[in-house]
C-alpha atoms as a PDB file:
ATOM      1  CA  UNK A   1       8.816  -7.604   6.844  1.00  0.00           C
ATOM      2  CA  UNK A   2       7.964  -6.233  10.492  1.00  0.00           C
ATOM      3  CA  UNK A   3      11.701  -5.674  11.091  1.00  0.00           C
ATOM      4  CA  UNK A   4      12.631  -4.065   7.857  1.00  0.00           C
ATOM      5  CA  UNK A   5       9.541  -1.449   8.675  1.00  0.00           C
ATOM      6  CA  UNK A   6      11.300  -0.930  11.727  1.00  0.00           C
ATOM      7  CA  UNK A   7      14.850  -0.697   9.526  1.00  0.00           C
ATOM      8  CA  UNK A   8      13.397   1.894   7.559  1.00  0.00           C
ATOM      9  CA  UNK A   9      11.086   4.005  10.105  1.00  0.00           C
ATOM     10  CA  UNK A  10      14.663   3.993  12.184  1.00  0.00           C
ATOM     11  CA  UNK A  11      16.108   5.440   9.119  1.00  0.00           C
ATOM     12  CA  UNK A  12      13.904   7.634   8.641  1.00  0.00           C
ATOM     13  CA  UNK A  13      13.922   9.187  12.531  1.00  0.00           C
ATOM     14  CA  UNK A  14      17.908   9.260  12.231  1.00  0.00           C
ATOM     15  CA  UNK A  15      17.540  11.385   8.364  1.00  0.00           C
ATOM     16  CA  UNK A  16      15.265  13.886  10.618  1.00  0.00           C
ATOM     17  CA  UNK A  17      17.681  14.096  13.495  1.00  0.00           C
ATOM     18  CA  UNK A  18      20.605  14.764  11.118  1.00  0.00           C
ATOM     19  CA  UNK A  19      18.253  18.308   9.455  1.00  0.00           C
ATOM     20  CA  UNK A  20      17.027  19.133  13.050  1.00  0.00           C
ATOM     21  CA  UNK A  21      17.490  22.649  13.057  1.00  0.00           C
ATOM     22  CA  UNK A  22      17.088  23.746  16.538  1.00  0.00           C
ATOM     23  CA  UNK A  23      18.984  20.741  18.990  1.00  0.00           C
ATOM     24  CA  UNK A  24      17.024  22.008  21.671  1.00  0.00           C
ATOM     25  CA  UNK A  25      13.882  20.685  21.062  1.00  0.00           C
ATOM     26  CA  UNK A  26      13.435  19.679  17.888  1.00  0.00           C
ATOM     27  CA  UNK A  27      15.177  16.734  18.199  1.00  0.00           C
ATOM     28  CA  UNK A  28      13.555  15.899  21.401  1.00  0.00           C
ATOM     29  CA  UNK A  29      10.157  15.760  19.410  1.00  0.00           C
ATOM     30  CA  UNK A  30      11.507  13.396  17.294  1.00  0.00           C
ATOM     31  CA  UNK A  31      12.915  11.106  19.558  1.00  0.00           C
ATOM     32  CA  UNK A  32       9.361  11.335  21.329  1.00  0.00           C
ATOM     33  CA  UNK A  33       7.408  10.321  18.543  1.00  0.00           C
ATOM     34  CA  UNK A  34       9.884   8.091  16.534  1.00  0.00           C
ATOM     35  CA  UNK A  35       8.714   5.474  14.157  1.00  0.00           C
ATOM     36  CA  UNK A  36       9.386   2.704  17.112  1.00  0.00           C
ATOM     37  CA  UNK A  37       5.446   1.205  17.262  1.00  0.00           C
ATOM     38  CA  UNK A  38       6.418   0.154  20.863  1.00  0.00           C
ATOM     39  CA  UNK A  39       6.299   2.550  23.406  1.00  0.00           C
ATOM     40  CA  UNK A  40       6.439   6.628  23.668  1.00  0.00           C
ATOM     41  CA  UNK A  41       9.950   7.538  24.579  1.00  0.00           C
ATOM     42  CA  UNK A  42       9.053   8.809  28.154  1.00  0.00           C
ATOM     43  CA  UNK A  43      12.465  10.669  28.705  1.00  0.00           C
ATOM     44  CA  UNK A  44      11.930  13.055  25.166  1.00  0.00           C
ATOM     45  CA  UNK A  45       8.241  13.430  26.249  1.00  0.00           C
ATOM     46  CA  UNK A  46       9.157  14.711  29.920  1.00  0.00           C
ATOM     47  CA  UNK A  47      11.967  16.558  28.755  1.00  0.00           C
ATOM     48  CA  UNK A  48       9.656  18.727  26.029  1.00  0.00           C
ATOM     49  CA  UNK A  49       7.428  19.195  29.156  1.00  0.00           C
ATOM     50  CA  UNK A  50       9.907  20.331  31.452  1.00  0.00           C
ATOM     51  CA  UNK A  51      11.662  22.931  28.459  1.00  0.00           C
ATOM     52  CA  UNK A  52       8.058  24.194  27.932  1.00  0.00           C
ATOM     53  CA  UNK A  53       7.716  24.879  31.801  1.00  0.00           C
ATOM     54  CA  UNK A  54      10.988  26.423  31.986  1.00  0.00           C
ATOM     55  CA  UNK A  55      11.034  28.215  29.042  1.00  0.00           C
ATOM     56  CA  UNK A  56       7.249  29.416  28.281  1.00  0.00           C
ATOM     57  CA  UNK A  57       8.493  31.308  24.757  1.00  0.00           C
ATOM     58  CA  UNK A  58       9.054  27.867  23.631  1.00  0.00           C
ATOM     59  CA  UNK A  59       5.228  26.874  23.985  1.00  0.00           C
ATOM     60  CA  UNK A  60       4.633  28.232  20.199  1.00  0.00           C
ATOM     61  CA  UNK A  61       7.667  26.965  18.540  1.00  0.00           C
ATOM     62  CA  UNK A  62       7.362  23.404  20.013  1.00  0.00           C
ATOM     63  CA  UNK A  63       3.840  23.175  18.851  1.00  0.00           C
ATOM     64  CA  UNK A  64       4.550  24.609  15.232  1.00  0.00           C
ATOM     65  CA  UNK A  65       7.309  22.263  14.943  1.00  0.00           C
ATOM     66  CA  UNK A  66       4.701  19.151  16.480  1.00  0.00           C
ATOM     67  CA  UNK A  67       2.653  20.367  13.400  1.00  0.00           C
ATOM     68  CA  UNK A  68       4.826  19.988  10.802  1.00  0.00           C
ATOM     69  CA  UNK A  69       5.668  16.626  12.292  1.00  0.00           C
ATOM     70  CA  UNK A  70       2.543  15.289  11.789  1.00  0.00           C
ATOM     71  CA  UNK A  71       1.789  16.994   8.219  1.00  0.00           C
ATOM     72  CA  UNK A  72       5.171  15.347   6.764  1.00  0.00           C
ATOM     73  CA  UNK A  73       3.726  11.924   7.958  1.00  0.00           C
ATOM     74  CA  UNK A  74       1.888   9.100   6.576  1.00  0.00           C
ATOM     75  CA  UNK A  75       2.885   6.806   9.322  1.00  0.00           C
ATOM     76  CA  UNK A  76      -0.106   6.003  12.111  1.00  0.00           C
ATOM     77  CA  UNK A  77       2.656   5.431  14.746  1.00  0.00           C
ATOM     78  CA  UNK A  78       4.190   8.989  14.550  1.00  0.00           C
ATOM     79  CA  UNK A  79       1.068  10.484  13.528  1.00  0.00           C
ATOM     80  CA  UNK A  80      -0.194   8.644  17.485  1.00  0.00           C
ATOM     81  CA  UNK A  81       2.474   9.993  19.350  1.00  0.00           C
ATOM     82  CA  UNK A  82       2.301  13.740  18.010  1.00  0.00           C
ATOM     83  CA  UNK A  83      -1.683  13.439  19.276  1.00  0.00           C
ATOM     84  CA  UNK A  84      -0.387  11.577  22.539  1.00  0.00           C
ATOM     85  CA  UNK A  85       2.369  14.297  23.050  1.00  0.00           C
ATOM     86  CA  UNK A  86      -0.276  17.622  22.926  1.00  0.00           C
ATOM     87  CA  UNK A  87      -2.898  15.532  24.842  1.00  0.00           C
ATOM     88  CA  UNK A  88       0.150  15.052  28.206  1.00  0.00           C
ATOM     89  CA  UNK A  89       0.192  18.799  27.220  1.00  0.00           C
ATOM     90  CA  UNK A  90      -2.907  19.324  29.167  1.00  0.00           C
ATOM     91  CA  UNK A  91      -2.470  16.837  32.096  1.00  0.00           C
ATOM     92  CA  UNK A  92       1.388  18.837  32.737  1.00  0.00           C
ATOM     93  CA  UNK A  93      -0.542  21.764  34.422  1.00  0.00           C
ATOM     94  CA  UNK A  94       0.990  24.247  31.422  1.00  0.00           C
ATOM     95  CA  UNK A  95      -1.756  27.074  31.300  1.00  0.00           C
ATOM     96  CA  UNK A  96      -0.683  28.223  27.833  1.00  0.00           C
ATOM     97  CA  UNK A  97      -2.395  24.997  26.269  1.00  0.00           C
ATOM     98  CA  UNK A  98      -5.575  26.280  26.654  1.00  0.00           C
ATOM     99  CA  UNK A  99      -4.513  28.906  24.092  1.00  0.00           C
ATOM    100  CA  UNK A 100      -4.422  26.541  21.294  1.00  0.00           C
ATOM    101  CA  UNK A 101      -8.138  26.355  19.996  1.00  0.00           C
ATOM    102  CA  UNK A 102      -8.215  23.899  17.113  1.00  0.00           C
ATOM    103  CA  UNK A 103      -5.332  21.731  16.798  1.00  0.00           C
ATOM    104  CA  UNK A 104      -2.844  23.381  13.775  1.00  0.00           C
ATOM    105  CA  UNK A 105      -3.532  20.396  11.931  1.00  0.00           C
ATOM    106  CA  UNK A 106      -5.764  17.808  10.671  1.00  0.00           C
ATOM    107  CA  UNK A 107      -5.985  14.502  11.030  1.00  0.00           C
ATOM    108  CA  UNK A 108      -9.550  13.854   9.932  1.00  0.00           C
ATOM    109  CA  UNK A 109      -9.037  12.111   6.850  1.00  0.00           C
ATOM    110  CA  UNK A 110      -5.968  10.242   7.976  1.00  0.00           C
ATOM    111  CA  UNK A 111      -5.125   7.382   5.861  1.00  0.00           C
ATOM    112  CA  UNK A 112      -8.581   7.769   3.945  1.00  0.00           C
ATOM    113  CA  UNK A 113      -7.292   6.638   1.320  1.00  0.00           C
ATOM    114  CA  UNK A 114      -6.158   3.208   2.161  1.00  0.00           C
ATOM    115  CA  UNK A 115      -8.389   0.314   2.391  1.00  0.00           C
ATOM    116  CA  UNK A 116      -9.770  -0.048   6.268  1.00  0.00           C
ATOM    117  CA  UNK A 117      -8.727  -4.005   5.550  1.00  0.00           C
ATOM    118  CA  UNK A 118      -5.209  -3.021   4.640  1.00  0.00           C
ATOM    119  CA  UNK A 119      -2.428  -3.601   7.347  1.00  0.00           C
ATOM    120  CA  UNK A 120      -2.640  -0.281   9.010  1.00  0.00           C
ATOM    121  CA  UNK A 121      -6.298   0.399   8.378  1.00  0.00           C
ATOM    122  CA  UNK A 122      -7.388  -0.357  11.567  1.00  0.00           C
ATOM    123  CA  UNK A 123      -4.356   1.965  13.367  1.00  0.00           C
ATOM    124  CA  UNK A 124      -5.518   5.216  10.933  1.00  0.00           C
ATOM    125  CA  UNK A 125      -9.278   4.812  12.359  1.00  0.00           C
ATOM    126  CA  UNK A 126      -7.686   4.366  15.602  1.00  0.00           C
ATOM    127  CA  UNK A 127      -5.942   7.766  14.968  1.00  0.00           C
ATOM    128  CA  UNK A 128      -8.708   9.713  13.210  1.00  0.00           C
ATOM    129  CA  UNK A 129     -10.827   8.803  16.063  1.00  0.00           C
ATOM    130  CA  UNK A 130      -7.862  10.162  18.690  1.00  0.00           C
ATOM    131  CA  UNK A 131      -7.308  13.164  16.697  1.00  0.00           C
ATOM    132  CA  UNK A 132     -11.097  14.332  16.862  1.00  0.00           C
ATOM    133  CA  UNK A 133     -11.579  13.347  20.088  1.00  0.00           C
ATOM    134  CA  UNK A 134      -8.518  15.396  20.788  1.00  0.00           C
ATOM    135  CA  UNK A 135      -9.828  18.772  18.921  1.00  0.00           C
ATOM    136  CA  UNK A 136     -13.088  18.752  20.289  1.00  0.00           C
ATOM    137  CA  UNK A 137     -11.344  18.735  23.784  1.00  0.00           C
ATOM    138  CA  UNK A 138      -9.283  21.772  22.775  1.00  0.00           C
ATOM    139  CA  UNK A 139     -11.993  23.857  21.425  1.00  0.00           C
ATOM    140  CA  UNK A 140     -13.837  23.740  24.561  1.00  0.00           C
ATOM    141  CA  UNK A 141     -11.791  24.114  27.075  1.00  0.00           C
ATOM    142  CA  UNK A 142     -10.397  27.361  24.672  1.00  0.00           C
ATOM    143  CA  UNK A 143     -13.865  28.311  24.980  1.00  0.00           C
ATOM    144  CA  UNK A 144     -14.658  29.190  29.035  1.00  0.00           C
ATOM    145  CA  UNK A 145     -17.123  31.660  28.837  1.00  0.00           C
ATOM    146  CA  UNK A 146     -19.759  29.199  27.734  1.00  0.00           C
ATOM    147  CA  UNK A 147     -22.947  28.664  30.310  1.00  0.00           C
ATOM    148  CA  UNK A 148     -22.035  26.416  33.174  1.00  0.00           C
ATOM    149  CA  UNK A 149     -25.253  23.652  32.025  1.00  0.00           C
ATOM    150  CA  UNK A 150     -23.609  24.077  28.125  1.00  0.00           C
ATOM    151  CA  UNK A 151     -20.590  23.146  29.233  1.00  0.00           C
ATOM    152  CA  UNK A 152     -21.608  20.084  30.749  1.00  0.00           C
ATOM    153  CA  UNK A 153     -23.688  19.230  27.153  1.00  0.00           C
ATOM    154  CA  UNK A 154     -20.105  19.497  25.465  1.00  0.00           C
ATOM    155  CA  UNK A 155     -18.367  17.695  28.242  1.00  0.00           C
ATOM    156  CA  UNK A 156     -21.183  14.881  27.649  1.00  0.00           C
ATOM    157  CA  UNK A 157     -20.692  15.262  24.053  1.00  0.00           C
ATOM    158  CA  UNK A 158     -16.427  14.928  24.652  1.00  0.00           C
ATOM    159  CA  UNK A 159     -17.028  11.876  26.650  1.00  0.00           C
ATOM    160  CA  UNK A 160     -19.074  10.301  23.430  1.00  0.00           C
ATOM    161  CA  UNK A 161     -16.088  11.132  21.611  1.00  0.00           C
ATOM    162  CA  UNK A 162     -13.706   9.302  23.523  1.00  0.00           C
ATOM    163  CA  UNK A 163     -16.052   6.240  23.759  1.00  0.00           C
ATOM    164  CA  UNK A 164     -15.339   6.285  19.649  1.00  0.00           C
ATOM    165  CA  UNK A 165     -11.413   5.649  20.591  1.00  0.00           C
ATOM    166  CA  UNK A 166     -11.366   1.771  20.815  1.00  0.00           C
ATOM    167  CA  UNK A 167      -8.524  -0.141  21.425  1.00  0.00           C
ATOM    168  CA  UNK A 168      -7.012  -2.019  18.479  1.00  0.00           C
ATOM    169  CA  UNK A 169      -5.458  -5.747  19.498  1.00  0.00           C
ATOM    170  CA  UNK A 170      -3.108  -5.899  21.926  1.00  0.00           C
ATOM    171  CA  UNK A 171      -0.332  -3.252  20.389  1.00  0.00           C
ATOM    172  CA  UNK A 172       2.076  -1.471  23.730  1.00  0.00           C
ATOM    173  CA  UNK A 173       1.424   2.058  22.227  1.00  0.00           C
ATOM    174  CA  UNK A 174      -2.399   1.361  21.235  1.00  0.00           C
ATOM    175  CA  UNK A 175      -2.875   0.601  25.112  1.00  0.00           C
ATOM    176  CA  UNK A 176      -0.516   3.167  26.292  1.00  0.00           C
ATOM    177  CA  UNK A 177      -2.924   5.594  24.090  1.00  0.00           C
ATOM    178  CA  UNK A 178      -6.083   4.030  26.032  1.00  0.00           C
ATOM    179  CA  UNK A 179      -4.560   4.373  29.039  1.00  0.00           C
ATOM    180  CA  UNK A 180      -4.482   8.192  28.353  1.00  0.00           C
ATOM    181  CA  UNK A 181      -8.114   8.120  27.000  1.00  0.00           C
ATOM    182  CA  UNK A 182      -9.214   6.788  29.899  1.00  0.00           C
ATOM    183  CA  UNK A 183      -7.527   8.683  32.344  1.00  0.00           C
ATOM    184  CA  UNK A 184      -9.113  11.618  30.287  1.00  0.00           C
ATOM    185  CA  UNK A 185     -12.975  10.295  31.108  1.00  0.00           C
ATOM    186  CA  UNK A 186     -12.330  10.154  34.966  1.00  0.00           C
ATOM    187  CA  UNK A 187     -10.852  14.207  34.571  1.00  0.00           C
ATOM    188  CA  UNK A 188     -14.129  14.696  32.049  1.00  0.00           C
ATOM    189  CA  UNK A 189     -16.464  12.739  34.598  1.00  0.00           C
ATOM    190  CA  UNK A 190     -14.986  15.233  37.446  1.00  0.00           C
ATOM    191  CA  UNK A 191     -15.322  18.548  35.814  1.00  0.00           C
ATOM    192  CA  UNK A 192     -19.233  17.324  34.873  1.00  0.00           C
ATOM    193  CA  UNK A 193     -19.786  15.971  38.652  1.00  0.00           C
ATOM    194  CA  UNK A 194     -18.761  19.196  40.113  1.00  0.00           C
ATOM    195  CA  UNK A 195     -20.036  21.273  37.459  1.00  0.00           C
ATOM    196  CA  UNK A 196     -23.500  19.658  37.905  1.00  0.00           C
ATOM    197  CA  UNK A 197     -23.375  19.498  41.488  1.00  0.00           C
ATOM    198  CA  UNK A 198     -22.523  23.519  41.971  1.00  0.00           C
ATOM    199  CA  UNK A 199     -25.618  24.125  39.738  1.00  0.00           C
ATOM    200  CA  UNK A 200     -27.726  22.426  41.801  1.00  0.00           C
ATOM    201  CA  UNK A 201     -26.407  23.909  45.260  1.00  0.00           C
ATOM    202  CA  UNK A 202     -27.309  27.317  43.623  1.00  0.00           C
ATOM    203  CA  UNK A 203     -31.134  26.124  42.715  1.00  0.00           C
ATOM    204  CA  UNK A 204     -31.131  24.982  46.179  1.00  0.00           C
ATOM    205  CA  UNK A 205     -30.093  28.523  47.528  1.00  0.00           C
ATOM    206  CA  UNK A 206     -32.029  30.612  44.931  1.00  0.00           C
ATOM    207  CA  UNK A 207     -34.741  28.622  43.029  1.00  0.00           C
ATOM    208  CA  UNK A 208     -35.860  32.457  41.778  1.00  0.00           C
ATOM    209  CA  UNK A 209     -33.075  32.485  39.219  1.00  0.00           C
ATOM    210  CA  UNK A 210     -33.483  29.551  37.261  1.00  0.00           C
ATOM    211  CA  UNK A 211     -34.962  30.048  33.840  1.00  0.00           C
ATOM    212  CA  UNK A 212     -37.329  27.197  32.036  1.00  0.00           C
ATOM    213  CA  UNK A 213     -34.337  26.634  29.491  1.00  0.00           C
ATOM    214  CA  UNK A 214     -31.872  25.967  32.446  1.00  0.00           C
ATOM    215  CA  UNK A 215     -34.677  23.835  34.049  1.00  0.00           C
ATOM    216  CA  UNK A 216     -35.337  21.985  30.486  1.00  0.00           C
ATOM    217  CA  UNK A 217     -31.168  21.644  29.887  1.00  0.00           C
ATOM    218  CA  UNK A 218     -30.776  20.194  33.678  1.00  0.00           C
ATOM    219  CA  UNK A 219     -33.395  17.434  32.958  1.00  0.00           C
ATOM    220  CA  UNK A 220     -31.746  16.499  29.582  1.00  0.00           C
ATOM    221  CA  UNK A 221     -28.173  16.463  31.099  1.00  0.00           C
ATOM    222  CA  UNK A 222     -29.915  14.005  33.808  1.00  0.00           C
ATOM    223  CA  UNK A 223     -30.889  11.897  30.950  1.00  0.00           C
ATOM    224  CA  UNK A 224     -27.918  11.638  29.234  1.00  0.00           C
ATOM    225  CA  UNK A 225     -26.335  10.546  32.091  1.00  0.00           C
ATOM    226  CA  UNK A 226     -28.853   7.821  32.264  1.00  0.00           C
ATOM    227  CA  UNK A 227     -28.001   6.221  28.542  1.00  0.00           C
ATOM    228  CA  UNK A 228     -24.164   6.657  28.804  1.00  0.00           C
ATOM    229  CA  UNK A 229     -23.918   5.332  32.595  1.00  0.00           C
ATOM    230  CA  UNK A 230     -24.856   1.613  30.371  1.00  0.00           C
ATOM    231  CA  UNK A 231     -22.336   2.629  27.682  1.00  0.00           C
ATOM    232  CA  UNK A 232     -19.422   3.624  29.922  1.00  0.00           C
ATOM    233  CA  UNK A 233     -19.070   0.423  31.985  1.00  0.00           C
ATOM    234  CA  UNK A 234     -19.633  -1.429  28.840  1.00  0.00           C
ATOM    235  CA  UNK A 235     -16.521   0.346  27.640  1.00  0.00           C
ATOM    236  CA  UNK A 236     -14.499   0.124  30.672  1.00  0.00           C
ATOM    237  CA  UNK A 237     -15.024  -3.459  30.477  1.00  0.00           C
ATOM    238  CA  UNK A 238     -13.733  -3.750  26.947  1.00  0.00           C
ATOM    239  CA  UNK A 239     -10.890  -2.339  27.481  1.00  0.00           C
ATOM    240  CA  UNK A 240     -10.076  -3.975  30.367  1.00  0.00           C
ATOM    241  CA  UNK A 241     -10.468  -7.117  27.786  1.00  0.00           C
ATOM    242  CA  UNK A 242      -7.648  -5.487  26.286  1.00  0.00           C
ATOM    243  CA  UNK A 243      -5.201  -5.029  29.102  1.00  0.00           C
ATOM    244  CA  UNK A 244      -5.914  -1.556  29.746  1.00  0.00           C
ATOM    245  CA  UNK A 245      -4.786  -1.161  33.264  1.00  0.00           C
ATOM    246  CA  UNK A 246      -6.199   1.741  34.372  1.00  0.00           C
ATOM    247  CA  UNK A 247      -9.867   0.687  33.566  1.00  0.00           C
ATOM    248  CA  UNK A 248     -10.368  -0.858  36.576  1.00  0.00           C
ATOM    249  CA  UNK A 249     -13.375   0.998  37.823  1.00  0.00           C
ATOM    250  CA  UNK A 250     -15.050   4.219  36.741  1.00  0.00           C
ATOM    251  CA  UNK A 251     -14.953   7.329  38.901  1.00  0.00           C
ATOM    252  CA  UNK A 252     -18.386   8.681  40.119  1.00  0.00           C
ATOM    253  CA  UNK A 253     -20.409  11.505  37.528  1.00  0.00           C
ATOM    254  CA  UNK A 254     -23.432  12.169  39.244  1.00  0.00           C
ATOM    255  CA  UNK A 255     -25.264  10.933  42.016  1.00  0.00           C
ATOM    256  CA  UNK A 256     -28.978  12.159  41.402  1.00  0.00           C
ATOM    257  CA  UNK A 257     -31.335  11.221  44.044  1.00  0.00           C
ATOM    258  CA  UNK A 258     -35.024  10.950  43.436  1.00  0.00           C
ATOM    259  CA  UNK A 259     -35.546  14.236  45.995  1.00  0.00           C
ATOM    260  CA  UNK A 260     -33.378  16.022  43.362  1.00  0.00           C
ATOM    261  CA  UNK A 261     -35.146  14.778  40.458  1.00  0.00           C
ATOM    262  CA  UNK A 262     -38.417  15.779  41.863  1.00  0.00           C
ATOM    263  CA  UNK A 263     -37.041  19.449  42.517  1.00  0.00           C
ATOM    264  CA  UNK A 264     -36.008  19.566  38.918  1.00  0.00           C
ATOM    265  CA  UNK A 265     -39.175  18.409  38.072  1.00  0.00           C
ATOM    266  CA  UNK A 266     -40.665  21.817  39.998  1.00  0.00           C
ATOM    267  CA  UNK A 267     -38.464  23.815  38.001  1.00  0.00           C
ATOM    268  CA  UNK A 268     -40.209  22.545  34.849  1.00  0.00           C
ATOM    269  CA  UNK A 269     -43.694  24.136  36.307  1.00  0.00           C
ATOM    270  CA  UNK A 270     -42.394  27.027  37.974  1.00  0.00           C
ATOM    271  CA  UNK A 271     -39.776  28.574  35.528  1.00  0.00           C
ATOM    272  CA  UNK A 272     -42.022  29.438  32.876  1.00  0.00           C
ATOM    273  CA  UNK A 273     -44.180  31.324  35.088  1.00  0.00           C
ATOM    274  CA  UNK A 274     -40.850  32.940  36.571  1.00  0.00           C
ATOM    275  CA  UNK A 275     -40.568  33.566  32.578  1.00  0.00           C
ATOM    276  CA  UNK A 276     -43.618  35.347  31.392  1.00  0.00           C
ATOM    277  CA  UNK A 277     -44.451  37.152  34.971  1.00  0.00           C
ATOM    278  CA  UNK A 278     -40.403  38.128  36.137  1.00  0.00           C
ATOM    279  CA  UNK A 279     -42.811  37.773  39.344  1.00  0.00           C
ATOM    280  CA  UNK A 280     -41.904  36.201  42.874  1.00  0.00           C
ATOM    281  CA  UNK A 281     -43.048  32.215  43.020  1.00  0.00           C
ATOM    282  CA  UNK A 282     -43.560  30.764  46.789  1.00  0.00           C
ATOM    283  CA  UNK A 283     -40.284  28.785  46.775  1.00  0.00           C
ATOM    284  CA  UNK A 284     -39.886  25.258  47.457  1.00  0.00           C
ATOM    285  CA  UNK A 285     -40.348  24.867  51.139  1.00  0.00           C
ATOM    286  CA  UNK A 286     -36.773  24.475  53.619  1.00  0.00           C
ATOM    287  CA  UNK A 287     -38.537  20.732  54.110  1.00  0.00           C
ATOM    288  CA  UNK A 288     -38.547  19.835  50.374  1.00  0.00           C
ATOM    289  CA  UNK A 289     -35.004  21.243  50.226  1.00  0.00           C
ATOM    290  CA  UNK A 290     -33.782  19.109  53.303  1.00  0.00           C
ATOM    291  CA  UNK A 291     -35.056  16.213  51.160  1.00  0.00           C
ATOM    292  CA  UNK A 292     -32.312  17.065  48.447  1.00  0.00           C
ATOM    293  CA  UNK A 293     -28.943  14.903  49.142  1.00  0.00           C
ATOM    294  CA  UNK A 294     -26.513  17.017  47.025  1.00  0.00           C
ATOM    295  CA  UNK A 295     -23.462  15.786  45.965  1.00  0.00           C
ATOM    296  CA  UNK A 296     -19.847  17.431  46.948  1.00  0.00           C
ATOM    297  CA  UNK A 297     -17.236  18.023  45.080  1.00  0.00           C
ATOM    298  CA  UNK A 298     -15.203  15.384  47.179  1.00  0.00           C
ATOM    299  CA  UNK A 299     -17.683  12.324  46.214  1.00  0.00           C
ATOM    300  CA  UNK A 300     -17.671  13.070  43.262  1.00  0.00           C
ATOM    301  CA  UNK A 301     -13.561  13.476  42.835  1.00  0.00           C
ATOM    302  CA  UNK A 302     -12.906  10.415  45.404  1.00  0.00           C
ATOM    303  CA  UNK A 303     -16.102   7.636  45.223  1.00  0.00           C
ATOM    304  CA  UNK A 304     -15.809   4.743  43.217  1.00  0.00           C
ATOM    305  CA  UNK A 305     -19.674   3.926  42.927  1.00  0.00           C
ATOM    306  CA  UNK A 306     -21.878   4.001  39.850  1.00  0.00           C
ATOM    307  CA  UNK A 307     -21.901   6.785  37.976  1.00  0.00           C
ATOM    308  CA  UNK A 308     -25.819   7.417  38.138  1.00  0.00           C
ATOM    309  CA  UNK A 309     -27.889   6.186  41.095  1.00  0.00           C
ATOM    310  CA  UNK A 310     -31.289   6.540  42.622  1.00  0.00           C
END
């Protein structure tokens, strides 16, 4: 049975090659994200990257035609590699992915309609859970005006997300799908570590300017760091169970000392006055600020340690 899926999806890839209508590309995608359940074809993939670099018209066509891939398929393994192929998109350094926004299709209800027990049950949650990890991801980093603290809530709330993406048995493309997931929560963890990090270098240098709402958001970013520190190497570890080789150890987040936390703590009694008064506060002495062991960009980026400690 296993072979004459194989047989067919083959078939299938080979009808789709034959009504390619631009040889260019086009039948680069579907070479990339052919019915094969064992691997992505790396040379397609590289080669769609490399066209896109070189020819940066092509960024629109290649995704429309990546769309209609994935609407004119009820097959988890192509429907996988279309979602693996956009997320390489934005580890290739090609700026004009963060012009997508949404992805131009949905993949939310994704084989909905068979039974999660049936034989590819399992590999449609597996997708659905890819594909709105995947959306989330684009919306946000579409979205760069946003508030350097909100950003870090969504990032939290992206790393969540991928937590969701679990790896199914012991299938090559469902770890070679992991292995981009977690490659993705060491960039997330980065971004958050330096984004935190920078905020509190500014309270440090101007505690004036922080608001009670920044104040309140700092403390509950510190807090969610707390309760998915637990959750993350949990995670790592279970996919390590599953041969995922690249969840060895997790990158640092965010190294919050108990000086810091106590400065934060400050800002919770001082910004509301700062609020209602738009009045000078005596600001923490240059003592309690020696006290405060921020973290640099190149811990954070570089140091294997635990995510949170005191």
């Amino acid at each position: 049975m296993k072979l004459w899926r194989r047989t067919a999806g083959a078939i299938k890839d080979k009808l789709s090659l034959i009504t390619a209508t631009d040889e260019k590309f086009t039948a680069a995608i579907i070479k990339a994200t052919s019915h094969n359940d064992l691997s992505m074809n790396i040379e397609n993939v590289q080669f769609i990257y490399r066209y896109i670099q070189s020819n940066p018209s092509s960024f629109k066509p290649i995704i429309r035609a990546v769309s209609l891939r994935v609407e004119r398929t009820r097959n988890w393994t192509v429907a996988l590699k279309c979602l693996m192929l956009l997320h390489g998109l934005f580890f290739s350094g090609i700026m004009a992915v963060d012009s997508i926004r949404r992805l131009p299709f949905d993949l939310s209800d994704f084989g909905k309609r068979k039974s999660r027990f049936s034989r590819t049950g399992r590999f449609n949650i597996f997708v659905r859970a890819y594909f709105m990890f995947l959306d989330e991801r684009s919306i946000l980093f579409y979205n760069k005006n946003m508030i350097r603290l909100e950003m870090i809530v969504k990032m939290q709330g992206i790393v969540d997300s991928l937590m969701r993406i679990k790896p199914i048995g012991k299938t090559p493309l469902v770890i070679e799908a992991m292995e981009y997931v977690i490659s993705e929560v060491v960039v997330i963890n980065g971004h958050i570590c330096r984004g935190f990090a920078s905020f509190l270098s500014n309270v440090q240098s101007n505690i004036l300017e922080i608001s009670s709402a920044e104040a309140e958001l700092a403390m509950k970013i510190v807090a969610k760091s707390l309760s998915q520190r637990e959750q993350l190497f949990k995670y790592f570890e279970f996919c390590r169970d599953f041969g995922v080789t690249n969840a060895q150890e997790i990158s640092s987040f965010v190294r919050i000392t108990e000086s810091q936390v106590i400065v934060l703590d400050k800002l919770l009694h001082i910004a509301p006055e700062i609020d209602r008064k738009a009045a000078k506060v005596t600001p923490v002495t240059a003592a309690d600020m020696a006290e405060v062991d921020l973290v640099t960009s190149e811990e954070c980026s570089n140091s294997p340690s635990d995510l949170i400690s005191f």
